[in-house]
Structures are given as structure tokens and as C-alpha cells.
Protein backbone atom coordinates (compact mmCIF):
# COMPACT_ATOMS: atom_id res chain seq x y z
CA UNK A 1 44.04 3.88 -49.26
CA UNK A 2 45.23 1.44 -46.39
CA UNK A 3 44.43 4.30 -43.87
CA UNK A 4 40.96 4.39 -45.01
CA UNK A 5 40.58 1.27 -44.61
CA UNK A 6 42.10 1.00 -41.29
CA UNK A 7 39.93 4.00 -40.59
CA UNK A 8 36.64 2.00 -41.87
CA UNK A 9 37.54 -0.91 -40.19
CA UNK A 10 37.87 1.01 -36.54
CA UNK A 11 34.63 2.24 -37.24
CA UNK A 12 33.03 -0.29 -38.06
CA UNK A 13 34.40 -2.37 -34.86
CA UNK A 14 33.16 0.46 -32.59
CA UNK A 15 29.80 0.37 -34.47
CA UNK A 16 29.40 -3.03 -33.43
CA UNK A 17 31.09 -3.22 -30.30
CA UNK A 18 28.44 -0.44 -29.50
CA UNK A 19 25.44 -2.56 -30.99
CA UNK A 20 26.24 -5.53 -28.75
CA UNK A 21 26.95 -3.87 -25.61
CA UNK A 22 23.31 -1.98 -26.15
CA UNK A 23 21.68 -5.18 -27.03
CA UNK A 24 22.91 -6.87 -23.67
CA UNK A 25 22.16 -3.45 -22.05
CA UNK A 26 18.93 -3.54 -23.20
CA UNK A 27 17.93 -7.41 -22.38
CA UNK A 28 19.63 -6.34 -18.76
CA UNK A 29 16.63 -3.75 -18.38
CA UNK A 30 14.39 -5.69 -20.09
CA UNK A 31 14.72 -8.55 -17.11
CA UNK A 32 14.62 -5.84 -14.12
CA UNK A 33 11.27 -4.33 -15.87
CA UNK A 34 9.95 -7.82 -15.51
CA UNK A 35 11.54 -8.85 -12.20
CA UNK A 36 9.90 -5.48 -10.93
CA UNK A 37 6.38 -6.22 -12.48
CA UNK A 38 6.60 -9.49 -10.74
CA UNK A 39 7.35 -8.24 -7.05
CA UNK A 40 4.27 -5.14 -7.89
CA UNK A 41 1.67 -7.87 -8.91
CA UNK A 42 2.61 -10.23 -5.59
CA UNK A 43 2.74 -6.89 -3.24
CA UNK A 44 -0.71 -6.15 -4.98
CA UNK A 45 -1.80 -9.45 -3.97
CA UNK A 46 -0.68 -9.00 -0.76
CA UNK A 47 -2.26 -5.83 0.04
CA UNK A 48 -5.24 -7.55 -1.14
CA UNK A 49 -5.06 -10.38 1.24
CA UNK A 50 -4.20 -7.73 4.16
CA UNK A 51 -7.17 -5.74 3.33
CA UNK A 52 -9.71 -8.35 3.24
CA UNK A 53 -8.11 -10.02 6.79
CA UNK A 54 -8.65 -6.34 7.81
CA UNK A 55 -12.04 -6.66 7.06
CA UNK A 56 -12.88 -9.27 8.88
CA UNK A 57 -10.80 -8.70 11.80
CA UNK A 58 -13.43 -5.02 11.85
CA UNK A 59 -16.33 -6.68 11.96
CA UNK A 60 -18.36 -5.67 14.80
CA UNK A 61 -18.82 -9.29 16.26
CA UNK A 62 -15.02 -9.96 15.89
CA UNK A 63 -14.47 -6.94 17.75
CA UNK A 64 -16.64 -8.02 20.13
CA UNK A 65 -15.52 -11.49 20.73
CA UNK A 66 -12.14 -10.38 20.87
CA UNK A 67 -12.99 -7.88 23.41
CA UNK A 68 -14.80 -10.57 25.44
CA UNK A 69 -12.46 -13.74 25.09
CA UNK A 70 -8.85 -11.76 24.90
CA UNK A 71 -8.97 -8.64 27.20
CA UNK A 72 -11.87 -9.73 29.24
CA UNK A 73 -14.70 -6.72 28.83
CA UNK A 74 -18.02 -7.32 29.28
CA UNK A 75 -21.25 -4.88 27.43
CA UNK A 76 -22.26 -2.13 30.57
CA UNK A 77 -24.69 -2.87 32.61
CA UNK A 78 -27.75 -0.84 30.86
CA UNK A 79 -29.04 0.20 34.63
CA UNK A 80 -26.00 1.56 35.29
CA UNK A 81 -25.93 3.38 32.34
CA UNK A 82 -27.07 6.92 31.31
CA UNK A 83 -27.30 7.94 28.09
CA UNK A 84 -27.43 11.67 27.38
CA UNK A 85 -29.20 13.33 24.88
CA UNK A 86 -26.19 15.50 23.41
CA UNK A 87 -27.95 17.43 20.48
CA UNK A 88 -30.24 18.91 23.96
CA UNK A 89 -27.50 20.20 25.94
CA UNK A 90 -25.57 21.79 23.00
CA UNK A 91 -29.04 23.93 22.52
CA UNK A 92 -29.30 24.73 26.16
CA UNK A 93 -26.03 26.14 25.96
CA UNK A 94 -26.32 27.71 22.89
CA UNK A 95 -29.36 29.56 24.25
CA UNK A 96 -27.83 30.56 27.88
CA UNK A 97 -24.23 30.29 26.93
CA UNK A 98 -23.52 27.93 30.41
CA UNK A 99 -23.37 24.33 30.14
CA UNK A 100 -26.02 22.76 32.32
């Protein structure tokens, strides 16, 4: 009967030797999940902030004045300019096959 009981009593110090070292396992997980949920909601918030400074970084006048003040362009001259009517020339050479 004494081996039994030995035998009972192993088990049952393995069953619970297994129980704790889950539980801690467990409550180890448990704390990455939420250090991970954490870092995705304040990269989510940062993407947000990058997206709306993108946005207004892309705004035609930004562009503009940053063209202006930073690299020094200036809007062309519009007598100097020629604007071409591109839909035109695509049906003259559609029609003749030579570009004009």
C-alpha cells in the first residue's frame, strides 16, 4: 500500500507542479498580449499623426510656398509659355500615323 501511496503522492506533485508552472506561463503571455496591444494602439496613433502632417505638408499652397521660400522657383512666365492641346495632336496622328 506504501507504494501506492508514494505513487499518488508523485502524481499528485507533478499535477501541481504542472498547474503552477502553466499558471505563471499563462500570466507571462497574458502581459506580452497586453504589452503588444499597447505598442499597436501608440504605432496606430502614430501613423495617424504622420498621415494627417502628410496632409498638410500636400496641400497645394504648402507645396507652393515651399517651392518658393526653400528651393527658390518661381510660377512660369505665362508669355513664355505654350500650352498644347494634347487630346489634338494624338488625333492628328492617329489619322496620318506621323506626329506633327
Amino acid at each position: 500500500m506504501t507504494k501506492v501511496n508514494l505513487f499518488v503522492a508523485a502524481l499528485v506533485w507533478v499535477s501541481a507542479f504542472v498547474v503552477v508552472s502553466t499558471q505563471y506561463r499563462v500570466r507571462q503571455l497574458t502581459t506580452e498580449i497586453n504589452k503588444q496591444r499597447d505598442l499597436a494602439y501608440q504605432l496606430e496613433n502614430e501613423r495617424t499623426k504622420a498621415t494627417l502632417a502628410q496632409s498638410r505638408l500636400s496641400t497645394p499652397s504648402r507645396v507652393e510656398s515651399t517651392a518658393r521660400e526653400v528651393i527658390g522657383m518661381e510660377l512660369p512666365d505665362p508669355q513664355k509659355s505654350l500650352l498644347l492641346d494634347l487630346r489634338v495632336e494624338a488625333a492628328q496622328t492617329a489619322q496620318t500615323g506621323v506626329k506633327p
